[in-house]
PDB file of N, CA and C in Angstrom:
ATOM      1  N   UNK A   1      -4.304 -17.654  -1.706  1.00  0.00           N
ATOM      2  CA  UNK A   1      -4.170 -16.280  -2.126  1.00  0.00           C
ATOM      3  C   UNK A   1      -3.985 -15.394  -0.903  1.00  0.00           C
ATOM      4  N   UNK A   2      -3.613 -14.406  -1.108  1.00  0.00           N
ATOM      5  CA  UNK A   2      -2.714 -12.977  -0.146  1.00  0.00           C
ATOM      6  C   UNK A   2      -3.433 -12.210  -0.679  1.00  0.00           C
ATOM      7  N   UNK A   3      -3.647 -11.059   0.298  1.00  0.00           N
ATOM      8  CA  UNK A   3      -4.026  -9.812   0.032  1.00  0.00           C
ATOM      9  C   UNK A   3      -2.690  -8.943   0.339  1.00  0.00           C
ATOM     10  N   UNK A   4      -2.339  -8.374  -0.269  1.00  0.00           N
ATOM     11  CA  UNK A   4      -0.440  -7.611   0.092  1.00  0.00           C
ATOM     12  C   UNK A   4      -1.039  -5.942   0.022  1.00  0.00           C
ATOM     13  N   UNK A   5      -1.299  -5.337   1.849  1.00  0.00           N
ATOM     14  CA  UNK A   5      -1.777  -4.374   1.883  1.00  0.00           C
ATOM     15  C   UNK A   5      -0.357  -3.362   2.007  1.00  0.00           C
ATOM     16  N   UNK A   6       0.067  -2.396   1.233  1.00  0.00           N
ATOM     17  CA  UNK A   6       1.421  -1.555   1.593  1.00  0.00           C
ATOM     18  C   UNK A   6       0.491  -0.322   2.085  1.00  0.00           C
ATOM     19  N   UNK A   7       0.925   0.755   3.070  1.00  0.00           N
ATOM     20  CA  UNK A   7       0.876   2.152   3.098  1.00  0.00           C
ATOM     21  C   UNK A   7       2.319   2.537   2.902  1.00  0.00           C
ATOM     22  N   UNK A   8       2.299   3.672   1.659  1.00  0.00           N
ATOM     23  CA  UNK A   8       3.277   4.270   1.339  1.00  0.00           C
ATOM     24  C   UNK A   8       3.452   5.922   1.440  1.00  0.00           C
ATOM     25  N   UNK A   9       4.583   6.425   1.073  1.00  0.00           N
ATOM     26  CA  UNK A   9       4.327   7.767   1.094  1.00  0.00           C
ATOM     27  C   UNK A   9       3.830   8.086  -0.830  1.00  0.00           C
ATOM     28  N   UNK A  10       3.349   9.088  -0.548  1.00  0.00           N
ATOM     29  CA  UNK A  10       2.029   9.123  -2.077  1.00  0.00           C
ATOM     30  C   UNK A  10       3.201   9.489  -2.989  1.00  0.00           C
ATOM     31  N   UNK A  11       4.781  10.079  -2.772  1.00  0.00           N
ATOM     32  CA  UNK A  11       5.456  10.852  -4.102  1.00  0.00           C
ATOM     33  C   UNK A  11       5.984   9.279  -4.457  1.00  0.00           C
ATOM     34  N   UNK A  12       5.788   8.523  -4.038  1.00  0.00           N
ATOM     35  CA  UNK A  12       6.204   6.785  -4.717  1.00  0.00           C
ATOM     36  C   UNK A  12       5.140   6.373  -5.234  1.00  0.00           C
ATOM     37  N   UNK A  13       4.163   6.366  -5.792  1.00  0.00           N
ATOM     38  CA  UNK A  13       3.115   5.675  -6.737  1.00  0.00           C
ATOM     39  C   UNK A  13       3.506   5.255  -7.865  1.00  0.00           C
ATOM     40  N   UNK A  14       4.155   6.679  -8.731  1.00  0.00           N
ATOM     41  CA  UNK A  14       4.169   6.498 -10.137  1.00  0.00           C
ATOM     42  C   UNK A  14       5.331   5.326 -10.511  1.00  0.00           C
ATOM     43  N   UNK A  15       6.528   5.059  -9.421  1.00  0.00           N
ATOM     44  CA  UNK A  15       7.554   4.111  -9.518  1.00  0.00           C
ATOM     45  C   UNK A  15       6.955   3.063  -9.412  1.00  0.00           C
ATOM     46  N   UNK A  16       6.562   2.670  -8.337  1.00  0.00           N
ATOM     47  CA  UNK A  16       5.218   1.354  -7.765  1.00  0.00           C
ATOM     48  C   UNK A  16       4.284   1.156  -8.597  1.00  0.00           C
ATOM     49  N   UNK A  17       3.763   1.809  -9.569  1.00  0.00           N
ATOM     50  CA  UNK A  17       2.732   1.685 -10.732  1.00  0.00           C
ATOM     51  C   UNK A  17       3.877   0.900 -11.448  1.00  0.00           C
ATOM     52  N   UNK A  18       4.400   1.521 -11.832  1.00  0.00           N
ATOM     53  CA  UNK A  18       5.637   1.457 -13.130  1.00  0.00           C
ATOM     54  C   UNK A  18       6.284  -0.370 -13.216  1.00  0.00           C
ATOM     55  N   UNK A  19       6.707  -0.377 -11.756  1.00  0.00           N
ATOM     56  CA  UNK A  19       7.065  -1.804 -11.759  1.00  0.00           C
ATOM     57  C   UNK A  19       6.396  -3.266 -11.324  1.00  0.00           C
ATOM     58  N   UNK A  20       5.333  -2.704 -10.763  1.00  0.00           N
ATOM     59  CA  UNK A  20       4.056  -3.592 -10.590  1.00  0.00           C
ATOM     60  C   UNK A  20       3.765  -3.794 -12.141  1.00  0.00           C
ATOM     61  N   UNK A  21       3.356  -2.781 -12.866  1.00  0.00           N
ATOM     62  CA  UNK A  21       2.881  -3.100 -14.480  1.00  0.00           C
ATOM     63  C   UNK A  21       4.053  -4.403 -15.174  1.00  0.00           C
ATOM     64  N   UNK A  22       5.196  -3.989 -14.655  1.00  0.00           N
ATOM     65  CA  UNK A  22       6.460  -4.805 -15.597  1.00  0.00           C
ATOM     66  C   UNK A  22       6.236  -6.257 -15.157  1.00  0.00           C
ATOM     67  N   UNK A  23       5.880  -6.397 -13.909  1.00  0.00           N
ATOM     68  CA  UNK A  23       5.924  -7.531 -12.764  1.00  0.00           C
ATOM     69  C   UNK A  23       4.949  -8.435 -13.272  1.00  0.00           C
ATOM     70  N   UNK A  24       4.964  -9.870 -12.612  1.00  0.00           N
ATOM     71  CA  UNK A  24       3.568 -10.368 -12.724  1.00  0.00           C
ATOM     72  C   UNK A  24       2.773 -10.563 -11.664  1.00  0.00           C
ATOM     73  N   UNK A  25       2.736  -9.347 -10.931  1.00  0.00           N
ATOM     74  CA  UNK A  25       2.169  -9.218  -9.787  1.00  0.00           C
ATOM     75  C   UNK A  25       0.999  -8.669 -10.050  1.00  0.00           C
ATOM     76  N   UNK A  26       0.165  -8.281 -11.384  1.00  0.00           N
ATOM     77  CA  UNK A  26      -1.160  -7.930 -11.791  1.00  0.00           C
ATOM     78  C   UNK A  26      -1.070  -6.806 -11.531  1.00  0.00           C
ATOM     79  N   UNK A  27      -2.626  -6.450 -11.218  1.00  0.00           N
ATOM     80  CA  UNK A  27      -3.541  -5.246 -10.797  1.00  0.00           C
ATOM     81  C   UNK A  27      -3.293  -4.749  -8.949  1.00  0.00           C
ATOM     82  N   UNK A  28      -3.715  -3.289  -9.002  1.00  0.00           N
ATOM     83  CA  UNK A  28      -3.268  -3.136  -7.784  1.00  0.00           C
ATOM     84  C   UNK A  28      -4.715  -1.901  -7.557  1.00  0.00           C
ATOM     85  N   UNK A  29      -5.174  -1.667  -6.435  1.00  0.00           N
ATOM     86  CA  UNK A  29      -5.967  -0.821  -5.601  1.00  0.00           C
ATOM     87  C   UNK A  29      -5.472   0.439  -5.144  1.00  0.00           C
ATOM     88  N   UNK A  30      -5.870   1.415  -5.098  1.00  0.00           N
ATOM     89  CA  UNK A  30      -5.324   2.766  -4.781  1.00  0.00           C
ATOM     90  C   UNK A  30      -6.200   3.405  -3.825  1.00  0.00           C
ATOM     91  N   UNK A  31      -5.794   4.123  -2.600  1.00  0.00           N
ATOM     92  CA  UNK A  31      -6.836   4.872  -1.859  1.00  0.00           C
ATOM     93  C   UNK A  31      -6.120   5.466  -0.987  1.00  0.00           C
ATOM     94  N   UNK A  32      -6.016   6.802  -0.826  1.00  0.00           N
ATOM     95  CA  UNK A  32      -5.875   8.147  -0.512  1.00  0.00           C
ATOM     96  C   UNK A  32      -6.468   7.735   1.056  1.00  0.00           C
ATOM     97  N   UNK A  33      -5.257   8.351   2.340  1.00  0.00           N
ATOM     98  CA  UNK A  33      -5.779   7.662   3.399  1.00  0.00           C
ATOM     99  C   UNK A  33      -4.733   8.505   4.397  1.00  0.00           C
ATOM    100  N   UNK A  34      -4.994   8.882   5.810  1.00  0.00           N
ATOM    101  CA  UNK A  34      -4.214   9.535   6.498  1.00  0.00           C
ATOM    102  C   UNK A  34      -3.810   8.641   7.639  1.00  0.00           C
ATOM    103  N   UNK A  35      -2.895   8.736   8.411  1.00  0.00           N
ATOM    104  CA  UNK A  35      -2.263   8.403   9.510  1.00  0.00           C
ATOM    105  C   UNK A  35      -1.470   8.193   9.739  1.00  0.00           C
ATOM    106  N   UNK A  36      -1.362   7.966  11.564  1.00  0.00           N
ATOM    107  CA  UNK A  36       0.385   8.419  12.167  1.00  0.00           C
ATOM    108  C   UNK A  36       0.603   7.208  12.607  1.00  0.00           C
ATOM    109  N   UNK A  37       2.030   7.078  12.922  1.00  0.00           N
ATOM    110  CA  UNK A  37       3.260   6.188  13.482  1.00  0.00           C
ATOM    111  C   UNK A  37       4.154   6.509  14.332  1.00  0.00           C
ATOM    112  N   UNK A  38       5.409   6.661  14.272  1.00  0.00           N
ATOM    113  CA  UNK A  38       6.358   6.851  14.837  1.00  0.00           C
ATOM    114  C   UNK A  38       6.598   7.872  15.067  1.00  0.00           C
ATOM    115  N   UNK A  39       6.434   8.784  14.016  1.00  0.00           N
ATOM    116  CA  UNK A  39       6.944   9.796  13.068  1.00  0.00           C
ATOM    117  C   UNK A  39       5.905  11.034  13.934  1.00  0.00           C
ATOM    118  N   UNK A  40       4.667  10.550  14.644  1.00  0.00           N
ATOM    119  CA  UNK A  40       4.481  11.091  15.276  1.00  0.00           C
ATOM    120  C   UNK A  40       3.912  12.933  14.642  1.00  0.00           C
ATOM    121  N   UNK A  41       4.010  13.215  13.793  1.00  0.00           N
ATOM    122  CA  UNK A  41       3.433  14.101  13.166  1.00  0.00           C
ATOM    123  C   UNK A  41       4.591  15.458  13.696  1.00  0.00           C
ATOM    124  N   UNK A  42       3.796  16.898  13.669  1.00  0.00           N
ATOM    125  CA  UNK A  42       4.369  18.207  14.229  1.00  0.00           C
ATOM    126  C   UNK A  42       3.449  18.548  14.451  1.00  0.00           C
ATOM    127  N   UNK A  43       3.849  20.588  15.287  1.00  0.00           N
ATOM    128  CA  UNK A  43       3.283  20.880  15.633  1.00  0.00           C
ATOM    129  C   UNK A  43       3.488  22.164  14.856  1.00  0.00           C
ATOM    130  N   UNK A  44       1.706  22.839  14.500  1.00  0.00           N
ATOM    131  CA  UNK A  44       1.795  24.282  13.707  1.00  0.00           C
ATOM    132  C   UNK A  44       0.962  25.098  14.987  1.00  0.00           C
ATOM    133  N   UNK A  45       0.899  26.378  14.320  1.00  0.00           N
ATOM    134  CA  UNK A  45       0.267  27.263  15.603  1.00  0.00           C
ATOM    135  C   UNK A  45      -0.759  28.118  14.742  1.00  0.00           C
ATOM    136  N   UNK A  46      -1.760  28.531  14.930  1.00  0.00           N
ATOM    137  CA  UNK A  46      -2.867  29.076  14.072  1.00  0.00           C
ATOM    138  C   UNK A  46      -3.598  29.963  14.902  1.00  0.00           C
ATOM    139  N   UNK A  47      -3.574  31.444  15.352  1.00  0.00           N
ATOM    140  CA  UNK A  47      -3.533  32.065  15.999  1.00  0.00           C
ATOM    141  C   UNK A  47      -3.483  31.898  17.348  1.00  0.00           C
ATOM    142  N   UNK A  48      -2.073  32.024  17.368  1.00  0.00           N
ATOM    143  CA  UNK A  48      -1.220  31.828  19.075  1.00  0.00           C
ATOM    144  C   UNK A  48      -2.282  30.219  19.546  1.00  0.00           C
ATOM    145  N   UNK A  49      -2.520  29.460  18.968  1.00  0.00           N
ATOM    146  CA  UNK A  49      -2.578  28.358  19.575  1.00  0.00           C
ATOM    147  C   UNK A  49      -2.461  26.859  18.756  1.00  0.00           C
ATOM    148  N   UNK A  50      -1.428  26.210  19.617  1.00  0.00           N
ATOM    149  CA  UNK A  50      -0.949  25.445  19.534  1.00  0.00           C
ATOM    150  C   UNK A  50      -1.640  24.064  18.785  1.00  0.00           C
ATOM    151  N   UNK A  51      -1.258  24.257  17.145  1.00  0.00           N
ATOM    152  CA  UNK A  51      -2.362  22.734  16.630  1.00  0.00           C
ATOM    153  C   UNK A  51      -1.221  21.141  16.399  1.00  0.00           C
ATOM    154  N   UNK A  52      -1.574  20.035  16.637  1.00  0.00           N
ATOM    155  CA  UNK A  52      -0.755  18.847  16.978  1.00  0.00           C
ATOM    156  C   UNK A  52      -1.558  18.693  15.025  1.00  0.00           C
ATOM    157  N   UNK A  53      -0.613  18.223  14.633  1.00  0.00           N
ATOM    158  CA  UNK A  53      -0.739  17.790  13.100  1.00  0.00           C
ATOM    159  C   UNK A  53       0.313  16.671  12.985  1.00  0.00           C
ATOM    160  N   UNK A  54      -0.798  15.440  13.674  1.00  0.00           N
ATOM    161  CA  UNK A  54      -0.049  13.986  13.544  1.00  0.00           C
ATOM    162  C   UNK A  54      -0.878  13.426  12.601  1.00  0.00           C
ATOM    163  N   UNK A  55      -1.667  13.537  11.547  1.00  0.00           N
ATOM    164  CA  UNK A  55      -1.891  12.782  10.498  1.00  0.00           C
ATOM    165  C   UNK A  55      -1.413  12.561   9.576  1.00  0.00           C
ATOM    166  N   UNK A  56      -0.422  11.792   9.048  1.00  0.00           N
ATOM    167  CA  UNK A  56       0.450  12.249   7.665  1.00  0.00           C
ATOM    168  C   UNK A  56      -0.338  11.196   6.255  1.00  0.00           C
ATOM    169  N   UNK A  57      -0.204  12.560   5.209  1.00  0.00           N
ATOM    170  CA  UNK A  57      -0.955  11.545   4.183  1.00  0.00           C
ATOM    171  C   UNK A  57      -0.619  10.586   3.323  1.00  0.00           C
ATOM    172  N   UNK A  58      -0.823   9.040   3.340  1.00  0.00           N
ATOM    173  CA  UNK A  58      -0.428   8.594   2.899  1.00  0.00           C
ATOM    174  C   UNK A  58      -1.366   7.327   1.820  1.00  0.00           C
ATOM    175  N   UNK A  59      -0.840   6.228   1.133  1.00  0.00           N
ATOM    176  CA  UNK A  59      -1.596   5.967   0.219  1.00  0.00           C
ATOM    177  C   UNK A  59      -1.434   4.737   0.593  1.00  0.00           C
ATOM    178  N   UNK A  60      -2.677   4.232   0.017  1.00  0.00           N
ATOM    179  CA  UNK A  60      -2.699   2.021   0.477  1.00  0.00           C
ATOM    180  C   UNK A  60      -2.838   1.933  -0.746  1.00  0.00           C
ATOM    181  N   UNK A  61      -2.136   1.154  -1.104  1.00  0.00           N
ATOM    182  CA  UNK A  61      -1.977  -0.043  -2.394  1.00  0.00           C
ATOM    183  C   UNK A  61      -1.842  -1.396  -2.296  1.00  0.00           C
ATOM    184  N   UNK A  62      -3.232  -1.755  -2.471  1.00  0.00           N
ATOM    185  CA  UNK A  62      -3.650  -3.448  -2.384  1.00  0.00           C
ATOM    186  C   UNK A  62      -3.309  -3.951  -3.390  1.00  0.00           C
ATOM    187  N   UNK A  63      -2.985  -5.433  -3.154  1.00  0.00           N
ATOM    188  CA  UNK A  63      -2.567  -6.604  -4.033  1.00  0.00           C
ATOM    189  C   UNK A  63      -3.257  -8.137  -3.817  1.00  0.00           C
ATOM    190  N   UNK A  64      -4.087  -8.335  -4.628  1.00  0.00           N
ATOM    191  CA  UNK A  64      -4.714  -9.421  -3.644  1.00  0.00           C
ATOM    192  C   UNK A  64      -3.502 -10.858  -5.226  1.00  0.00           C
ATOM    193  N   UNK A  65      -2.388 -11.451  -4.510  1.00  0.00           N
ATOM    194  CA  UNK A  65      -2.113 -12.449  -5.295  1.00  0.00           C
ATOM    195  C   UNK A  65      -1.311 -13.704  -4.893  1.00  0.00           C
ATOM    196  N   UNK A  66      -1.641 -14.609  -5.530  1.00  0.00           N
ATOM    197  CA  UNK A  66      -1.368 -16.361  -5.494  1.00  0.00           C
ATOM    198  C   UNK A  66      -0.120 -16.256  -4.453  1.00  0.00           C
ATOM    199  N   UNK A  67      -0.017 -17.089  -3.585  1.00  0.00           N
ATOM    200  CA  UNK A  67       0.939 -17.601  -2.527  1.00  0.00           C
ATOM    201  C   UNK A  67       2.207 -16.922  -3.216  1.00  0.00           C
ATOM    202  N   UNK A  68       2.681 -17.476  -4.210  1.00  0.00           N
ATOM    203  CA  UNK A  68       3.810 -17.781  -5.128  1.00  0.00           C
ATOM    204  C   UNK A  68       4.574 -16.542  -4.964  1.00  0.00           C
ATOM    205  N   UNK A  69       3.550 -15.109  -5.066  1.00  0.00           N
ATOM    206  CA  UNK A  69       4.233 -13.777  -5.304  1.00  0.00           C
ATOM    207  C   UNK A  69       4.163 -12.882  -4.594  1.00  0.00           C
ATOM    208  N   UNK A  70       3.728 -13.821  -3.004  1.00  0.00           N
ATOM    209  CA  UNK A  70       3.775 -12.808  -1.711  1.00  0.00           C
ATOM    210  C   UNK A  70       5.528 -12.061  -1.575  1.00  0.00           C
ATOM    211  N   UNK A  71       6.477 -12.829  -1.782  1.00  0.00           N
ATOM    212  CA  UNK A  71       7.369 -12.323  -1.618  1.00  0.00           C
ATOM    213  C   UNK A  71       8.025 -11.557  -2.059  1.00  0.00           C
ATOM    214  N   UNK A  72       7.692 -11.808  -4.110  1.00  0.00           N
ATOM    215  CA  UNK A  72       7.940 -10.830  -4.939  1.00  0.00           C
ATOM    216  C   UNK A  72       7.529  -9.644  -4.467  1.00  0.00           C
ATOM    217  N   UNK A  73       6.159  -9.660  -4.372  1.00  0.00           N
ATOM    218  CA  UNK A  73       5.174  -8.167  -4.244  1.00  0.00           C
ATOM    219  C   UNK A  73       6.127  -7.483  -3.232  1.00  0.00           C
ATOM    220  N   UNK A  74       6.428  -7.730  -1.431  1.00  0.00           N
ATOM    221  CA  UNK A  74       6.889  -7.471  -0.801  1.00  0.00           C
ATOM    222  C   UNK A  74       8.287  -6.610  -0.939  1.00  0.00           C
ATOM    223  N   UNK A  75       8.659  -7.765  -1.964  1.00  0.00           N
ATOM    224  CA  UNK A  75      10.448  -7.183  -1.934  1.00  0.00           C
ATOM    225  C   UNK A  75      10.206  -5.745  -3.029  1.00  0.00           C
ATOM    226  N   UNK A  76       9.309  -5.943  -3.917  1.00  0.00           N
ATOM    227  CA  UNK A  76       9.179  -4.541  -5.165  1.00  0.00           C
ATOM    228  C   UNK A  76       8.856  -3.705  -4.111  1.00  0.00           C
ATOM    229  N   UNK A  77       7.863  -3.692  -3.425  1.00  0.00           N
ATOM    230  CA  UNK A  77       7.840  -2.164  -2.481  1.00  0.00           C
ATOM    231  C   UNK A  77       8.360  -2.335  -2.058  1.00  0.00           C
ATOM    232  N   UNK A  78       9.241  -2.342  -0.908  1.00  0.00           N
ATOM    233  CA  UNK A  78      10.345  -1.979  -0.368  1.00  0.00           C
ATOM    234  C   UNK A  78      11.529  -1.827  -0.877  1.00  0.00           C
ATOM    235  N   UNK A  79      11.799  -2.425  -2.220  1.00  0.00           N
ATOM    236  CA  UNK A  79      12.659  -1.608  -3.040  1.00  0.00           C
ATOM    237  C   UNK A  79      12.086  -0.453  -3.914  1.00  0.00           C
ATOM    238  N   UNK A  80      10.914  -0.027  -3.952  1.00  0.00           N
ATOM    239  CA  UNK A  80      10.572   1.213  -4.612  1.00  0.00           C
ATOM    240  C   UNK A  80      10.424   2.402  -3.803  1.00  0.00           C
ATOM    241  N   UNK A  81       9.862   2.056  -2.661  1.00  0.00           N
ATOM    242  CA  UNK A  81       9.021   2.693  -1.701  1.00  0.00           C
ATOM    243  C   UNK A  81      10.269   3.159  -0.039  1.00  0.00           C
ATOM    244  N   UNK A  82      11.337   2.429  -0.104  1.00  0.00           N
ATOM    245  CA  UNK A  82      12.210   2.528   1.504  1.00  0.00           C
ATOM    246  C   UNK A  82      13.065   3.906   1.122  1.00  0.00           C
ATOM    247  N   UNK A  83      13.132   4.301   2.054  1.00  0.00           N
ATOM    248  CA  UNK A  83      14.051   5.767   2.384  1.00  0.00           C
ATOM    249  C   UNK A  83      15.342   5.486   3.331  1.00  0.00           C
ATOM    250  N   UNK A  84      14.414   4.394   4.264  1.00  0.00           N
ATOM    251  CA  UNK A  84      15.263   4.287   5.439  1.00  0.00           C
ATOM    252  C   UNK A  84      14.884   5.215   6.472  1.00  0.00           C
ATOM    253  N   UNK A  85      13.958   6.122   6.518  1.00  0.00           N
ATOM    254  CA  UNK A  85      13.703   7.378   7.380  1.00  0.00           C
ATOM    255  C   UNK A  85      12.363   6.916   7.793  1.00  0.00           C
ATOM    256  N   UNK A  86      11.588   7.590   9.349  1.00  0.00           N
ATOM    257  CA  UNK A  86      10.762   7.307   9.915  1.00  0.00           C
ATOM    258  C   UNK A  86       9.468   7.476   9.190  1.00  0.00           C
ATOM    259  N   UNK A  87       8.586   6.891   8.723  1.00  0.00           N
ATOM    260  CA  UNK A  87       7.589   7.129   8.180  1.00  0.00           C
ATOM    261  C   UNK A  87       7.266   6.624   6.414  1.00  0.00           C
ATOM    262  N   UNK A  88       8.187   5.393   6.459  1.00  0.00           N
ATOM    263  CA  UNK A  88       7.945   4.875   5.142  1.00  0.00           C
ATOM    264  C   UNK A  88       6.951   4.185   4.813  1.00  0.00           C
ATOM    265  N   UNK A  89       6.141   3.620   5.577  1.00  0.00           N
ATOM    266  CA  UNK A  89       5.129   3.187   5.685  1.00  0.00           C
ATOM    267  C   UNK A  89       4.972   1.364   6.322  1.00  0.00           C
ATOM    268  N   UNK A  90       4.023   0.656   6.046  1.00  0.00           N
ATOM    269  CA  UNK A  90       4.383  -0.272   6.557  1.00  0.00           C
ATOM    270  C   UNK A  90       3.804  -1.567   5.363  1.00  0.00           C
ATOM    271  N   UNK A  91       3.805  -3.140   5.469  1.00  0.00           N
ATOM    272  CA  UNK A  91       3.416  -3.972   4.651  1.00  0.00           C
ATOM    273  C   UNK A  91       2.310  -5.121   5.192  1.00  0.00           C
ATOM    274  N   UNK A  92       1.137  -5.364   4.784  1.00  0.00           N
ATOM    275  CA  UNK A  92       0.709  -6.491   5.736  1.00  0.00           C
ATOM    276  C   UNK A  92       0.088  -6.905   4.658  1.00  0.00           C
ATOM    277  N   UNK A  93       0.238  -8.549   5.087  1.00  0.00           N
ATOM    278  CA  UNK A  93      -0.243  -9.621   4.382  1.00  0.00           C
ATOM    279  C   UNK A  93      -1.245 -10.641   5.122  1.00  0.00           C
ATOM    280  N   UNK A  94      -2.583 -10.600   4.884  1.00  0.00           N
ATOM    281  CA  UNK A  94      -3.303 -11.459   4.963  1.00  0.00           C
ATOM    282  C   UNK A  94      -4.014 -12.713   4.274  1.00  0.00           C
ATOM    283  N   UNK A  95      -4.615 -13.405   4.392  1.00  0.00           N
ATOM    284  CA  UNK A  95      -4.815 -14.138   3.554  1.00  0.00           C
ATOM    285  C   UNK A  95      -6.291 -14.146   2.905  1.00  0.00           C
ATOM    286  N   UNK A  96      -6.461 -14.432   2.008  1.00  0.00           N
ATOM    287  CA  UNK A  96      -8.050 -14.142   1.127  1.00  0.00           C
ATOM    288  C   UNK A  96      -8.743 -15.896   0.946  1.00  0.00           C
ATOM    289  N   UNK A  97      -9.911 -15.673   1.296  1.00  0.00           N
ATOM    290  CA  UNK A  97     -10.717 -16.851   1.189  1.00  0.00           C
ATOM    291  C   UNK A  97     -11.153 -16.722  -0.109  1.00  0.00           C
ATOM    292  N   UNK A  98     -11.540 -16.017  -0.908  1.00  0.00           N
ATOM    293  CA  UNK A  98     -12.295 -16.064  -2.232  1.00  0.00           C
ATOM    294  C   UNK A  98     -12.129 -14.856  -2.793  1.00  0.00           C
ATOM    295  N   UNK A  99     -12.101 -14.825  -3.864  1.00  0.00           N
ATOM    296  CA  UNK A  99     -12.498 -13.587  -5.236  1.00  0.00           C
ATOM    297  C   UNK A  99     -13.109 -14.398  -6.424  1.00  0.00           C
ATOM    298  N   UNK A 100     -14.239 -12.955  -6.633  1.00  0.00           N
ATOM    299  CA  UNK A 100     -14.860 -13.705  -7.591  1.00  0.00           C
ATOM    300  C   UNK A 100     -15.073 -12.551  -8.622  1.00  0.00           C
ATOM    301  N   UNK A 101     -14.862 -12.571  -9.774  1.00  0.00           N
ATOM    302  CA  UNK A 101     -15.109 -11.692 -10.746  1.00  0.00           C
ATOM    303  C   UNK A 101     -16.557 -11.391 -11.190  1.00  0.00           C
ATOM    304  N   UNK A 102     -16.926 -10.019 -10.787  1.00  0.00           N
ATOM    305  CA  UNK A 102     -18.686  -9.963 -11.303  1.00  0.00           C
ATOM    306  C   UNK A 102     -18.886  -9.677 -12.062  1.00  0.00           C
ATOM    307  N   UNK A 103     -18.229  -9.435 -13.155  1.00  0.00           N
ATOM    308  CA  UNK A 103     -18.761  -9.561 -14.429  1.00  0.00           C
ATOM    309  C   UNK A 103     -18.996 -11.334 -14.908  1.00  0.00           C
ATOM    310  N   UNK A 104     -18.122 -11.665 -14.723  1.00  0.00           N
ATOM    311  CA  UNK A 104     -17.937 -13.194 -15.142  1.00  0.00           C
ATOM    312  C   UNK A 104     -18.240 -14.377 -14.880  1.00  0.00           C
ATOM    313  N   UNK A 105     -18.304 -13.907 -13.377  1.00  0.00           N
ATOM    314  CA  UNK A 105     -18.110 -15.284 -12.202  1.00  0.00           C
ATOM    315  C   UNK A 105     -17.874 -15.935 -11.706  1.00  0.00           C
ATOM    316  N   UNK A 106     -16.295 -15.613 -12.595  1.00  0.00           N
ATOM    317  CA  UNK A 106     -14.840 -16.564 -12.556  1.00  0.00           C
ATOM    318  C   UNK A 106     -14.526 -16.413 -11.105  1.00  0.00           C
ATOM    319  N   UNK A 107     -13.947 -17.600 -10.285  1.00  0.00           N
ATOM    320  CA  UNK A 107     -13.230 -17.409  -8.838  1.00  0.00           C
ATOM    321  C   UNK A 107     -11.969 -17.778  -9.029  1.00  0.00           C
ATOM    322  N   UNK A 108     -11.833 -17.525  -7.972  1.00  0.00           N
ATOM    323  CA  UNK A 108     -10.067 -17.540  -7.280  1.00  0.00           C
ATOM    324  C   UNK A 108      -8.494 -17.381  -8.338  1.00  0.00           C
ATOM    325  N   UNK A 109      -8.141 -18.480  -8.413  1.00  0.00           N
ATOM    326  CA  UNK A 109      -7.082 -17.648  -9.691  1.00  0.00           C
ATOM    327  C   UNK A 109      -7.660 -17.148 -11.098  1.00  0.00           C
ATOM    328  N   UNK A 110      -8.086 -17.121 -11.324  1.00  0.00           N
ATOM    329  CA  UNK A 110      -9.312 -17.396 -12.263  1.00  0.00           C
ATOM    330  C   UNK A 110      -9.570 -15.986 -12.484  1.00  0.00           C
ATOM    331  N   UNK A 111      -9.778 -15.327 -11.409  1.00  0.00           N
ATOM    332  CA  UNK A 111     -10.322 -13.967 -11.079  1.00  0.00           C
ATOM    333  C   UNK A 111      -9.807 -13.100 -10.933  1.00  0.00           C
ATOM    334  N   UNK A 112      -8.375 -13.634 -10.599  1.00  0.00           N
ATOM    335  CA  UNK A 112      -7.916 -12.597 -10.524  1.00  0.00           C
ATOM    336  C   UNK A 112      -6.604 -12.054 -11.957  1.00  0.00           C
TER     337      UNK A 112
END
């Protein structure tokens, strides 16, 4: 199993909801989250002094699923989520030792 971590920009959710649901890529994690890249942020001014506003807000949407649909998952965001412009966010995939369902107790595919 994979954990398929995306940061996206937040006006792409409701598409990324939309085709994750169609997919059999399951359930997905949501969390409201700031930071910079490339893109490097701007600069505003707030009485005559100079404020650096490099945090840009953006959203993580986790996927924790079976080997099989690391690639699926991958290719749906970046076809929902790419602009082509600096600051689309980025994709990382790690790998998961266990899940276990607490209501149930069910593990690994099982669980998820």
């Amino acid at each position: 199993m994979k954990k398929v971590q995306a940061i996206i920009r937040p006006d792409f959710l409701e598409d990324l909801e939309e085709r994750i649901s169609e997919s059999d890529i399951g359930g997905m994690t949501v969390s409201a989250v700031h930071g910079c890249g490339k893109q490097n942020g701007w600069k505003e001014y707030y009485r005559g002094t100079e404020i650096a506003m490099n945090m840009q807000p953006k959203l993580c949407c986790e996927f924790v699923v079976e080997d099989s649909l690391v690639e699926e998952a991958i290719a749906l965001i970046v076809e929902v989520c790419r602009t082509g412009e600096v600051g689309d966010g980025k994709i990382f995939v790690t790998p998961v030792e266990q899940v276990v369902r607490i209501r149930t107790g069910e593990r690994d595919s099982a669980a998820l």
